[in-house]
Protein backbone atom coordinates (compact mmCIF):
# COMPACT_ATOMS: atom_id res chain seq x y z
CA UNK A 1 34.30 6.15 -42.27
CA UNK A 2 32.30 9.32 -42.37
CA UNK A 3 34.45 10.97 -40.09
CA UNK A 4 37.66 9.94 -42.53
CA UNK A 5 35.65 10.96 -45.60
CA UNK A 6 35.16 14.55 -44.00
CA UNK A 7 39.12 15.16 -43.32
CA UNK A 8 39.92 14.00 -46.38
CA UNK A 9 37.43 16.87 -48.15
CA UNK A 10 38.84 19.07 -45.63
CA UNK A 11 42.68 18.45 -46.84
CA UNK A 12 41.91 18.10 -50.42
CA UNK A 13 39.47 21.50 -49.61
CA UNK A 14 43.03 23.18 -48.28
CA UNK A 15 45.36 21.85 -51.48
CA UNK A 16 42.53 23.86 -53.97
CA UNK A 17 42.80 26.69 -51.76
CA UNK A 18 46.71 27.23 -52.03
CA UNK A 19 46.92 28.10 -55.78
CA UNK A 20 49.01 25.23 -56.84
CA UNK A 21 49.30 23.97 -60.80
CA UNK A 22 46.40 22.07 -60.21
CA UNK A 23 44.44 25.11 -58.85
CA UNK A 24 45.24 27.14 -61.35
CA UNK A 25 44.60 24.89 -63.97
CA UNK A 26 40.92 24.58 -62.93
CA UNK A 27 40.57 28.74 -63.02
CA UNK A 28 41.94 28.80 -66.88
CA UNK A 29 39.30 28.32 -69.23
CA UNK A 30 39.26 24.43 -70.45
CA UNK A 31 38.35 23.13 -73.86
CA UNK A 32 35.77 19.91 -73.66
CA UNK A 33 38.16 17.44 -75.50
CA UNK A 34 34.94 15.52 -77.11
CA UNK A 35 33.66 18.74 -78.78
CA UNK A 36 37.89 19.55 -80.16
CA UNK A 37 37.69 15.91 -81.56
CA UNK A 38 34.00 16.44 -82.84
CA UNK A 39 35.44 19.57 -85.12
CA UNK A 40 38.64 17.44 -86.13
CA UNK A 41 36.83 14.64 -87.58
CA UNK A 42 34.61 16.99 -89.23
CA UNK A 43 37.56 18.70 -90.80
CA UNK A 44 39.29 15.68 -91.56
CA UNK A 45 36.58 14.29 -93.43
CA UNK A 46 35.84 17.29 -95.39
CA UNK A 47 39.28 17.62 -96.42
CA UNK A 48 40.42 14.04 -97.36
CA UNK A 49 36.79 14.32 -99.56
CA UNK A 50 34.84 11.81 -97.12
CA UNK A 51 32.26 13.75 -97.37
CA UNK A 52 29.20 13.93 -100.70
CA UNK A 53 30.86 16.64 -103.05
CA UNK A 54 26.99 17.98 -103.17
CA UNK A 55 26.26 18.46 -99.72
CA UNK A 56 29.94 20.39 -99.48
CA UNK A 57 28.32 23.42 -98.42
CA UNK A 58 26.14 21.59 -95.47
CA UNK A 59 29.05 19.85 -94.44
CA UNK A 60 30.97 22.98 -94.29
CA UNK A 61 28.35 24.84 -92.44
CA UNK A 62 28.53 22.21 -89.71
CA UNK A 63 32.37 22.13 -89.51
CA UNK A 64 32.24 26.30 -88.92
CA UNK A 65 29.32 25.87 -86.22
CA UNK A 66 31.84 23.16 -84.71
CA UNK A 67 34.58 25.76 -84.79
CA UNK A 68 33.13 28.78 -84.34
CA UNK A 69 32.01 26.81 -81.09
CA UNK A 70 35.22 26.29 -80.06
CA UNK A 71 37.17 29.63 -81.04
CA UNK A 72 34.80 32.03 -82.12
CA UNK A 73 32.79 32.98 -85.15
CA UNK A 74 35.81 35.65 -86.53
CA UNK A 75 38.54 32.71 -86.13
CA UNK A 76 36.30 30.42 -87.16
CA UNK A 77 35.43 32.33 -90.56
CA UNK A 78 39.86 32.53 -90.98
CA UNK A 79 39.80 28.76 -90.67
CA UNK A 80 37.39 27.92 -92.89
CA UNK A 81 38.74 30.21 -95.11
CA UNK A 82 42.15 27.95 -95.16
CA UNK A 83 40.99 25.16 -96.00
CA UNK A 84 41.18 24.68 -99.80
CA UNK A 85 45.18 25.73 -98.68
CA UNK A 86 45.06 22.96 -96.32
CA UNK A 87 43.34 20.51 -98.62
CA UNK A 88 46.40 21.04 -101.47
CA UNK A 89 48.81 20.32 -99.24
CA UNK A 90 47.03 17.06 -97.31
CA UNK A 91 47.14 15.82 -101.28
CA UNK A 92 50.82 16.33 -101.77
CA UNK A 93 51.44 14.74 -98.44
CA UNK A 94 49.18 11.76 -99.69
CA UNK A 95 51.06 11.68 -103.14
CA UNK A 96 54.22 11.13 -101.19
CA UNK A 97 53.14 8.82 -98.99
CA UNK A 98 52.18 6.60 -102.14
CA UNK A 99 55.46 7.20 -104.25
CA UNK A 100 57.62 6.91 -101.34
CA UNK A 101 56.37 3.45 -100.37
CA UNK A 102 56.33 0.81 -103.26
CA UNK A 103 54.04 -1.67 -100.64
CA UNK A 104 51.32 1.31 -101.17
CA UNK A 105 48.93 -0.52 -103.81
CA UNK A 106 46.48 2.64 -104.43
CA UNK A 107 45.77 6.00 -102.80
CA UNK A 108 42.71 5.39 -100.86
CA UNK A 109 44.56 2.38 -99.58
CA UNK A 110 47.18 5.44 -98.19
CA UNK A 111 44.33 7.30 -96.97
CA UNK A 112 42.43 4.95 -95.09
CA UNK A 113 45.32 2.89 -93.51
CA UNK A 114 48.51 5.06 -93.58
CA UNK A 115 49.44 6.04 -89.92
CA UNK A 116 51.30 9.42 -91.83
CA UNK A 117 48.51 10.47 -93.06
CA UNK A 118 46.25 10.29 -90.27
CA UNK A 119 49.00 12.23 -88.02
CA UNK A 120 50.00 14.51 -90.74
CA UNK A 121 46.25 15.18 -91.98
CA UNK A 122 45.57 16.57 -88.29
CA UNK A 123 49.13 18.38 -88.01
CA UNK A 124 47.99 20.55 -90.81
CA UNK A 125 44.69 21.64 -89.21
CA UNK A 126 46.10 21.99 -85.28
CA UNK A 127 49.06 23.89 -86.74
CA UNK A 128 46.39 26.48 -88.01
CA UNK A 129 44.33 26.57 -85.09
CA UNK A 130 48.12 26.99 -83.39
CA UNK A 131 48.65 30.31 -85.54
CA UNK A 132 44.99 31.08 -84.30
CA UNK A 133 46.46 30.86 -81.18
CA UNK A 134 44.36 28.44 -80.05
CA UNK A 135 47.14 26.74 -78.15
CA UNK A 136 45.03 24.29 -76.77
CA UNK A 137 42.76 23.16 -79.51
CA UNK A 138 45.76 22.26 -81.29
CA UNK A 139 47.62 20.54 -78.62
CA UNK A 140 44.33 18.47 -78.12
CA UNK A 141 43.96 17.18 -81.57
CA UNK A 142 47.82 16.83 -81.96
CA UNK A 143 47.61 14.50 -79.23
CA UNK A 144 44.90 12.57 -80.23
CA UNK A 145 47.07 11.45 -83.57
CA UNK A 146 49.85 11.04 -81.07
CA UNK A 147 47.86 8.07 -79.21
CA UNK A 148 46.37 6.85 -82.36
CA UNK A 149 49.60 6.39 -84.47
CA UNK A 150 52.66 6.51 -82.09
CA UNK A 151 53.96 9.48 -84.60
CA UNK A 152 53.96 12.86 -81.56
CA UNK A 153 54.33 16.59 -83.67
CA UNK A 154 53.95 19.34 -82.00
CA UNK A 155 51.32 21.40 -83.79
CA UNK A 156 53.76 24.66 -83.38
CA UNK A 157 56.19 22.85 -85.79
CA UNK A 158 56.28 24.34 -89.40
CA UNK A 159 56.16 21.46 -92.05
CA UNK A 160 56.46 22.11 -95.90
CA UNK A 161 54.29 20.01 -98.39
CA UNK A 162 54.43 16.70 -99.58
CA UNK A 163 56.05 15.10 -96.49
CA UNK A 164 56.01 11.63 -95.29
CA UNK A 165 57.02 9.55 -92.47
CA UNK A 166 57.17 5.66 -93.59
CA UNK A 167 55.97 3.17 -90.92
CA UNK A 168 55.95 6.21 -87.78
CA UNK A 169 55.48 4.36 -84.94
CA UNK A 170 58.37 6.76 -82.35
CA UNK A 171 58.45 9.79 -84.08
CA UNK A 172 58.72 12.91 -82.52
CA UNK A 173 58.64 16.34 -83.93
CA UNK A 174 59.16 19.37 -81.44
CA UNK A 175 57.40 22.69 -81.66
CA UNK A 176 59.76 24.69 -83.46
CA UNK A 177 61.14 22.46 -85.61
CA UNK A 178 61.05 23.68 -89.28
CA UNK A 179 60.78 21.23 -92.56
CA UNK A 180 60.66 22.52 -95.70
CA UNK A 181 59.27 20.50 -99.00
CA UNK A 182 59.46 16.91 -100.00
CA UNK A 183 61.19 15.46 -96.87
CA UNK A 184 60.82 11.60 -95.67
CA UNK A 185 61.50 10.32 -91.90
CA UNK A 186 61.39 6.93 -91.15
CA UNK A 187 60.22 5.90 -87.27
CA UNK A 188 62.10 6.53 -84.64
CA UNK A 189 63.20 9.62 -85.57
CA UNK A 190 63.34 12.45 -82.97
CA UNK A 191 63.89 16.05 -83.57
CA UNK A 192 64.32 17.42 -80.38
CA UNK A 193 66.17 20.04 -78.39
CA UNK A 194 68.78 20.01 -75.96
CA UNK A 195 68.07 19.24 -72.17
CA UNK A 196 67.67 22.49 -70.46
CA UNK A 197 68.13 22.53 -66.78
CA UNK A 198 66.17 25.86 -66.55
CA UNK A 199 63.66 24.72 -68.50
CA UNK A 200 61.03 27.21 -69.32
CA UNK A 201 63.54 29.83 -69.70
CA UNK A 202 64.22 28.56 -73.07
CA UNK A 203 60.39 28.79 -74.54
CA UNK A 204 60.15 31.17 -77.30
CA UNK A 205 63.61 30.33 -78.87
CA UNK A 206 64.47 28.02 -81.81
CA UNK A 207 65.39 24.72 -80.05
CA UNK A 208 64.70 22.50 -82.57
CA UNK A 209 66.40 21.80 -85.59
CA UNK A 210 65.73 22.61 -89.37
CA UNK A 211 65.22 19.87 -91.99
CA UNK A 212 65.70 22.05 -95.48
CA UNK A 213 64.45 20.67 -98.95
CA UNK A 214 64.59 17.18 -99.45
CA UNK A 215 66.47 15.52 -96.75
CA UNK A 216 65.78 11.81 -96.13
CA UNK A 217 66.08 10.59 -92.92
CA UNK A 218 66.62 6.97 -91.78
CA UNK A 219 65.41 4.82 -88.54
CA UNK A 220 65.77 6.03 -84.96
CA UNK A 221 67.82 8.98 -85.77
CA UNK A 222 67.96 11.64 -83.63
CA UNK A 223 69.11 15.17 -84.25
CA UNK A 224 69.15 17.77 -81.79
CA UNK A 225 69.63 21.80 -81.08
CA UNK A 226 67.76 24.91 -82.63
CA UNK A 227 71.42 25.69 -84.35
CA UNK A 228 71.12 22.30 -86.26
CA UNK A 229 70.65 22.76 -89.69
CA UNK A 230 70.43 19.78 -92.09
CA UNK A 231 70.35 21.22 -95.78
CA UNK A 232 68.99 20.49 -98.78
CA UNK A 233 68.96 16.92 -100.16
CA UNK A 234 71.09 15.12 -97.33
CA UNK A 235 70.53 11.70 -96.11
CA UNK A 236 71.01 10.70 -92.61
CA UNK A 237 71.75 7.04 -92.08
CA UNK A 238 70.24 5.15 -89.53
CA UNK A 239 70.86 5.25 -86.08
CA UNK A 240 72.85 8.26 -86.21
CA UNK A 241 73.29 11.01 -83.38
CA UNK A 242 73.25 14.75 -85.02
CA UNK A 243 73.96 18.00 -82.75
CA UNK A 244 75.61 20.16 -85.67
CA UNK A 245 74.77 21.61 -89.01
CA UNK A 246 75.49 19.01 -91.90
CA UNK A 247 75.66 20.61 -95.70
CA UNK A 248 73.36 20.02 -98.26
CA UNK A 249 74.02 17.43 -100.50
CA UNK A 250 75.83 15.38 -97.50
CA UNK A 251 75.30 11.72 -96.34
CA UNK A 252 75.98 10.77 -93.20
CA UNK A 253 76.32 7.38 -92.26
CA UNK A 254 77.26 5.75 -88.68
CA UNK A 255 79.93 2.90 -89.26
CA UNK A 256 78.64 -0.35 -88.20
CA UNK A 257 80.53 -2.64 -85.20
CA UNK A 258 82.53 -5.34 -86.65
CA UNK A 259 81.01 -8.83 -86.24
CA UNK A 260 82.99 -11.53 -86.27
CA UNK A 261 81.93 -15.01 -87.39
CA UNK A 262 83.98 -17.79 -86.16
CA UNK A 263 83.58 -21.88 -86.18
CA UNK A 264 85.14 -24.85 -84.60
CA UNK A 265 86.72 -24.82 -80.77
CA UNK A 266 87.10 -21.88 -78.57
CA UNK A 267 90.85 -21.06 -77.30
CA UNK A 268 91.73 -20.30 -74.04
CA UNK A 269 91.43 -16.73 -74.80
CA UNK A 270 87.70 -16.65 -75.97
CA UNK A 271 85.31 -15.10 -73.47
CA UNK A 272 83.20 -18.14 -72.12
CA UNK A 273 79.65 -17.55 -73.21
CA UNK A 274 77.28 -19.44 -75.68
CA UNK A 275 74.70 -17.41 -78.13
């Protein structure tokens, strides 16, 4: 067994040596995932107010040592310096939650139980460790809503204020999608981009689509293509399959199969099958 254990090293020894993804990968600096999740909470507490309003300043002095840990004290002193931004827009993303659901009895019921607002809440604060370009940071905590809640947004993705997404659970959001105010999705709704065959040579274009003002956007939709535009106030219908622009104002609904209901006897020309 020894002698197995020793050519084993010795071929896994060779693989590090040849500078594959893996390789690499180890040479690139590495956030410690526990210490990203340690500043999330942190943030997320202070800015859904789970923290004592008079020990705000402690609290925030922690949250900067937590970040400034991660990223740096300069970075860290921009960050903290967004968050009263941050915490208007988490509260307009709460409010929405609350009027767009009539089952929502009060808004700490929304905060403490809402799937949207968990993944939303830590959107806001990996998209601005994203424009930090702390790429990883925010892909780290993005990820960590994306297990907890089923609801995947890239934290690249630019989402106006006061957006929900009822229920959640198969929503996904690529990075450079862009939202603008007072949108709703429902789950299974995927804003995506096209299949690219050469697939990195797209990064750094627009290849998902744009939600404008307003839009509404029913179960397992999915719409597709930087070029895709869906403007102001339009309502996609469930189920629907969206690769071009649609104008504001605009439903667009998929027409249903016919189901037929029949009774008595089959005839001869009825498939044979029983339901």
């Amino acid at each position: 067994m020894a002698n197995q254990l020793q050519a084993v090293a010795q071929h896994l020894k060779e693989r590090r040596a040849k500078n594959d993804p893996v390789s690499e990968a180890r040479k690139n600096r590495a956030q410690n995932p526990d210490r990203v999740l340690e500043a999330l909470e942190k943030l997320r507490q202070i800015l859904l107010d789970r923290t004592p309003t008079e020990e705000l300043e402690c609290d925030l002095e922690v949250a900067h040592g937590l970040v400034r840990g991660l990223i740096g004290a300069e970075k860290a002193n921009e960050l903290i310096e967004r968050l009263p931004e941050l915490r208007h827009c988490i509260a307009l993303d709460v409010e929405a939650a609350f009027q767009g659901d009539p089952a929502a009895n009060t808004y700490a019921e929304v905060i403490a139980a809402y799937p949207s607002v968990l993944a939303v809440s830590t959107y806001r604060i990996a998209h601005a460790f994203y424009e930090l370009e702390e790429l990883v940071v925010a892909r780290i905590m993005s990820e960590d809503a994306h297990r907890r809640t089923g609801i995947d947004i890239h934290p690249g993705a630019e989402i106006g204020c006061h957006f929900f997404i009822d229920h959640g659970t198969g929503v996904v959001i690529g990075e450079t999608t862009v939202i603008g105010d007072r949108v709703k999705l429902y789950h299974g709704v995927t804003l995506g981009a096209f299949s690219n065959r050469e697939g990195r040579s797209d990064k750094g274009n627009k290849r998902h689509p744009t939600l404008e003002d307003d839009v509404t956007i029913y179960p397992n939709v999915t719409i597709l293509g930087g070029g895709t535009v869906i403007g102001k106030r339009a309502v996609i219908g469930g189920n629907a399959w969206v690769t071009q622009p649609v104008a504001p104002d605009t439903k667009v609904v998929v027409v249903p199969p016919r189901m037929q209901l029949r009774t008595g006897e089959r005839n001869g020309n009825e498939p044979d099958y029983d339901i």
